[in-house]
Protein backbone atom coordinates (compact mmCIF):
# COMPACT_ATOMS: atom_id res chain seq x y z
CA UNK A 1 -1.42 0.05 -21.50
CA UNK A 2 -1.28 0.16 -17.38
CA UNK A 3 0.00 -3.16 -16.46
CA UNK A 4 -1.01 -4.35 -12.48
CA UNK A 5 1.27 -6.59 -11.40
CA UNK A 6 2.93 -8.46 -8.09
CA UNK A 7 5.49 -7.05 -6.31
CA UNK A 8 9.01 -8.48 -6.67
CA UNK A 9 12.21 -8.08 -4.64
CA UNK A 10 14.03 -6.67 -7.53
CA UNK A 11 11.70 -3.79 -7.93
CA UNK A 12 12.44 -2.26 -4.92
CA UNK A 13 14.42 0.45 -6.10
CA UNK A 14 12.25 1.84 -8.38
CA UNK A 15 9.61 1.66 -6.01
CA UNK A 16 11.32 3.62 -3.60
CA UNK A 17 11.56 6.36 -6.34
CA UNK A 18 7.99 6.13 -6.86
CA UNK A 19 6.99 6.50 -2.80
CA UNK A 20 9.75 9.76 -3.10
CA UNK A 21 8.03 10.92 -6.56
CA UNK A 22 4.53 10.68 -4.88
CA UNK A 23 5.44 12.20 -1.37
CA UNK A 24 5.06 9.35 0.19
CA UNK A 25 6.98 9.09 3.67
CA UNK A 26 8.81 5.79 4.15
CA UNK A 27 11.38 4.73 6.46
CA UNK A 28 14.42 3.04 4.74
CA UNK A 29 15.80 1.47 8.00
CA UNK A 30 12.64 0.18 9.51
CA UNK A 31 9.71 -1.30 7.60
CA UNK A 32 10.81 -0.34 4.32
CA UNK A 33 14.39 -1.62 4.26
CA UNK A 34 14.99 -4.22 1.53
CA UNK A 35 15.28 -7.07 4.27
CA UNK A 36 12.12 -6.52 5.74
CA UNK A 37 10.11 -6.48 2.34
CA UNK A 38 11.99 -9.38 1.12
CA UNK A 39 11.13 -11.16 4.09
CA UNK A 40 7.59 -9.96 3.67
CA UNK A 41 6.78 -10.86 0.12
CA UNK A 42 7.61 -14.55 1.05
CA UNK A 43 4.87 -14.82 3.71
CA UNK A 44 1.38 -15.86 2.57
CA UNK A 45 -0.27 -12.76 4.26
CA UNK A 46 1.18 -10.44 2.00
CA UNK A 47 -0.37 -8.80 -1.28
CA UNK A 48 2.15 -6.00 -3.10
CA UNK A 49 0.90 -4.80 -6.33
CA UNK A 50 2.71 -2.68 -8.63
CA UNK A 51 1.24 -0.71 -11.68
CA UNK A 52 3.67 -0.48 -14.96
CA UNK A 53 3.35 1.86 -17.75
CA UNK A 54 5.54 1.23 -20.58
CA UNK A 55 8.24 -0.94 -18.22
CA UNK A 56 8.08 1.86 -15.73
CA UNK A 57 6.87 1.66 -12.07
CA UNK A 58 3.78 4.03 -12.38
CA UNK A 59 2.23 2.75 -9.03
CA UNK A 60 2.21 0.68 -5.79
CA UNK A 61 -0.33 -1.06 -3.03
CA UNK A 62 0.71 -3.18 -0.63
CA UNK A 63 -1.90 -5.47 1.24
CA UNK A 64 -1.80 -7.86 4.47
CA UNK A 65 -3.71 -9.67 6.50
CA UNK A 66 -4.01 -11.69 9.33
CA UNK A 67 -6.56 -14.09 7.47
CA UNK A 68 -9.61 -12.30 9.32
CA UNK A 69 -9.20 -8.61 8.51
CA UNK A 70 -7.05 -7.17 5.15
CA UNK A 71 -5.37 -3.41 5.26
CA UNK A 72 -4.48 -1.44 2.34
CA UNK A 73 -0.52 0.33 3.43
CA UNK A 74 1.94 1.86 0.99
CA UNK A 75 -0.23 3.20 -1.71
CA UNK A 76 1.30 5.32 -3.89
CA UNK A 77 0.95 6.94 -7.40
CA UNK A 78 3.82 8.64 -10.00
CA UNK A 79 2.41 12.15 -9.88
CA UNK A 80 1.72 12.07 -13.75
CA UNK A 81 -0.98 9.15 -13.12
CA UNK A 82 -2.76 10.55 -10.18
CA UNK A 83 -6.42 11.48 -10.45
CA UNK A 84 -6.47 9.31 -14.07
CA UNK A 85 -8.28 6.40 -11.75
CA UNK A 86 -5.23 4.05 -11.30
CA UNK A 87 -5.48 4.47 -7.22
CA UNK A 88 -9.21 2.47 -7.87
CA UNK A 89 -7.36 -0.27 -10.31
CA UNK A 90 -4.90 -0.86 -7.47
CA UNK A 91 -7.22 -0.87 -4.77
CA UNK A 92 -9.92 -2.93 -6.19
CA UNK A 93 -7.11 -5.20 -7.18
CA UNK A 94 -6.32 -5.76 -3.82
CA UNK A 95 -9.96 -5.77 -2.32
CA UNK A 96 -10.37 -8.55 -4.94
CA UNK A 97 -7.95 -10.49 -4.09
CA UNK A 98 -8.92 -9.93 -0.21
CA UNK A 99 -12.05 -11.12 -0.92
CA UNK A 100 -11.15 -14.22 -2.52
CA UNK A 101 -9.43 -15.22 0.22
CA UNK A 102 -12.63 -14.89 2.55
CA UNK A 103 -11.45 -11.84 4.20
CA UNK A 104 -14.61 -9.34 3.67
CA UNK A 105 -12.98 -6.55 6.11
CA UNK A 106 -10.30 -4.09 5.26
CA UNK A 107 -8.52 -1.18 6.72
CA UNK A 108 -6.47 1.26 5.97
CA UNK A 109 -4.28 3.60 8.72
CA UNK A 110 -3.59 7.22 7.71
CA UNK A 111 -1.76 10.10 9.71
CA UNK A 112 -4.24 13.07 10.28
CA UNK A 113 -2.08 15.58 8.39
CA UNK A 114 -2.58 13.15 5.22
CA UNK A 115 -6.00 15.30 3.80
CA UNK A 116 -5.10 13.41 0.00
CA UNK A 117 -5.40 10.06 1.25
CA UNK A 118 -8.28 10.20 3.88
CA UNK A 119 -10.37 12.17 1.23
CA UNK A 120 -9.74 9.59 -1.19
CA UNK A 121 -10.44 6.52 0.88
CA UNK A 122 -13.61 7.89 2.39
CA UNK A 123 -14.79 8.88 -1.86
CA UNK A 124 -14.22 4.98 -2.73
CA UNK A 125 -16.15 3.78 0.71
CA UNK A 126 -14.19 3.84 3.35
CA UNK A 127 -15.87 4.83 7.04
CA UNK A 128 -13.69 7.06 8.76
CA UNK A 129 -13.86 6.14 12.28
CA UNK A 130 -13.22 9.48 14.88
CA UNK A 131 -13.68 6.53 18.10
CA UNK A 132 -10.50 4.47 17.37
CA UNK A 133 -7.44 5.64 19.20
CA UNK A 134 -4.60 3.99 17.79
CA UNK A 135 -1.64 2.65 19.65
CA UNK A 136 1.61 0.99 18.56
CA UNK A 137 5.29 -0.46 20.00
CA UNK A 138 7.92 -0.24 18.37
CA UNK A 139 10.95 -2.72 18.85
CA UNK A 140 14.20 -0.42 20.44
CA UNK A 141 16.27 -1.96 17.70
CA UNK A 142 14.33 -0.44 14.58
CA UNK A 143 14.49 3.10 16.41
């Protein structure tokens, strides 16, 4: 039975295998480095679902928010699990517990060259939007 799940520190590792199982790019000295989700689990705009099969990390989600709009980041899936529905588990987990917390927008970023994901989002109702340009800084000392 598919367990879903919150996040905790000391899964980390394994969910780093999963995001490398599941060709999912990640960046080890920036956002994902163990400080920065251990910092980020603690604050009260942050949702990170796993999905266990049999003890074993079989999936991930992570959600934030800013209290007005959610966004869906870091969802992965062990390749033996994908297409067997457990993406929509995760997700509506997370839209749930958006919802319940009054937020009734959510987003989700994803590269152009990622076909997989923007197929999927747009087949569980997602609006892909060609008129947003998106722009981001980064702070010099995570380059």
């Amino acid at each position: 039975m598919i367990k879903i799940r919150e996040f905790k520190i000391n899964d980390y590792d394994d969910v780093i295998k999963l995001w490398i199982s599941s060709n999912l790019p990640f960046k080890p000295h920036g956002r994902d480095k163990y400080d920065k989700i251990e910092k980020e689990i603690k604050n009260d705009n942050s949702i990170f679902l796993i999905a266990e099969f049999e003890g074993k990390i079989i999936g991930s989600v992570f959600g934030t928010h800013d209290g007005r709009k959610g966004w869906i980041n870091r969802l992965a899936i062990s390749p033996y699990f994908q297409g067997k529905d457990l993406a929509n588990k995760l997700c509506n987990n997370l839209e749930n517990r958006f919802y319940n917390l009054g937020i009734e927008i959510i987003g989700c970023l994803i590269e152009n060259w990622n076909e997989k994901s923007i197929k999927y989002f747009e087949k569980i109702g997602f609006t892909k939007h060609e008129d947003i340009i998106y722009f981001s800084k980064r702070n010099k000392i995570y380059i």
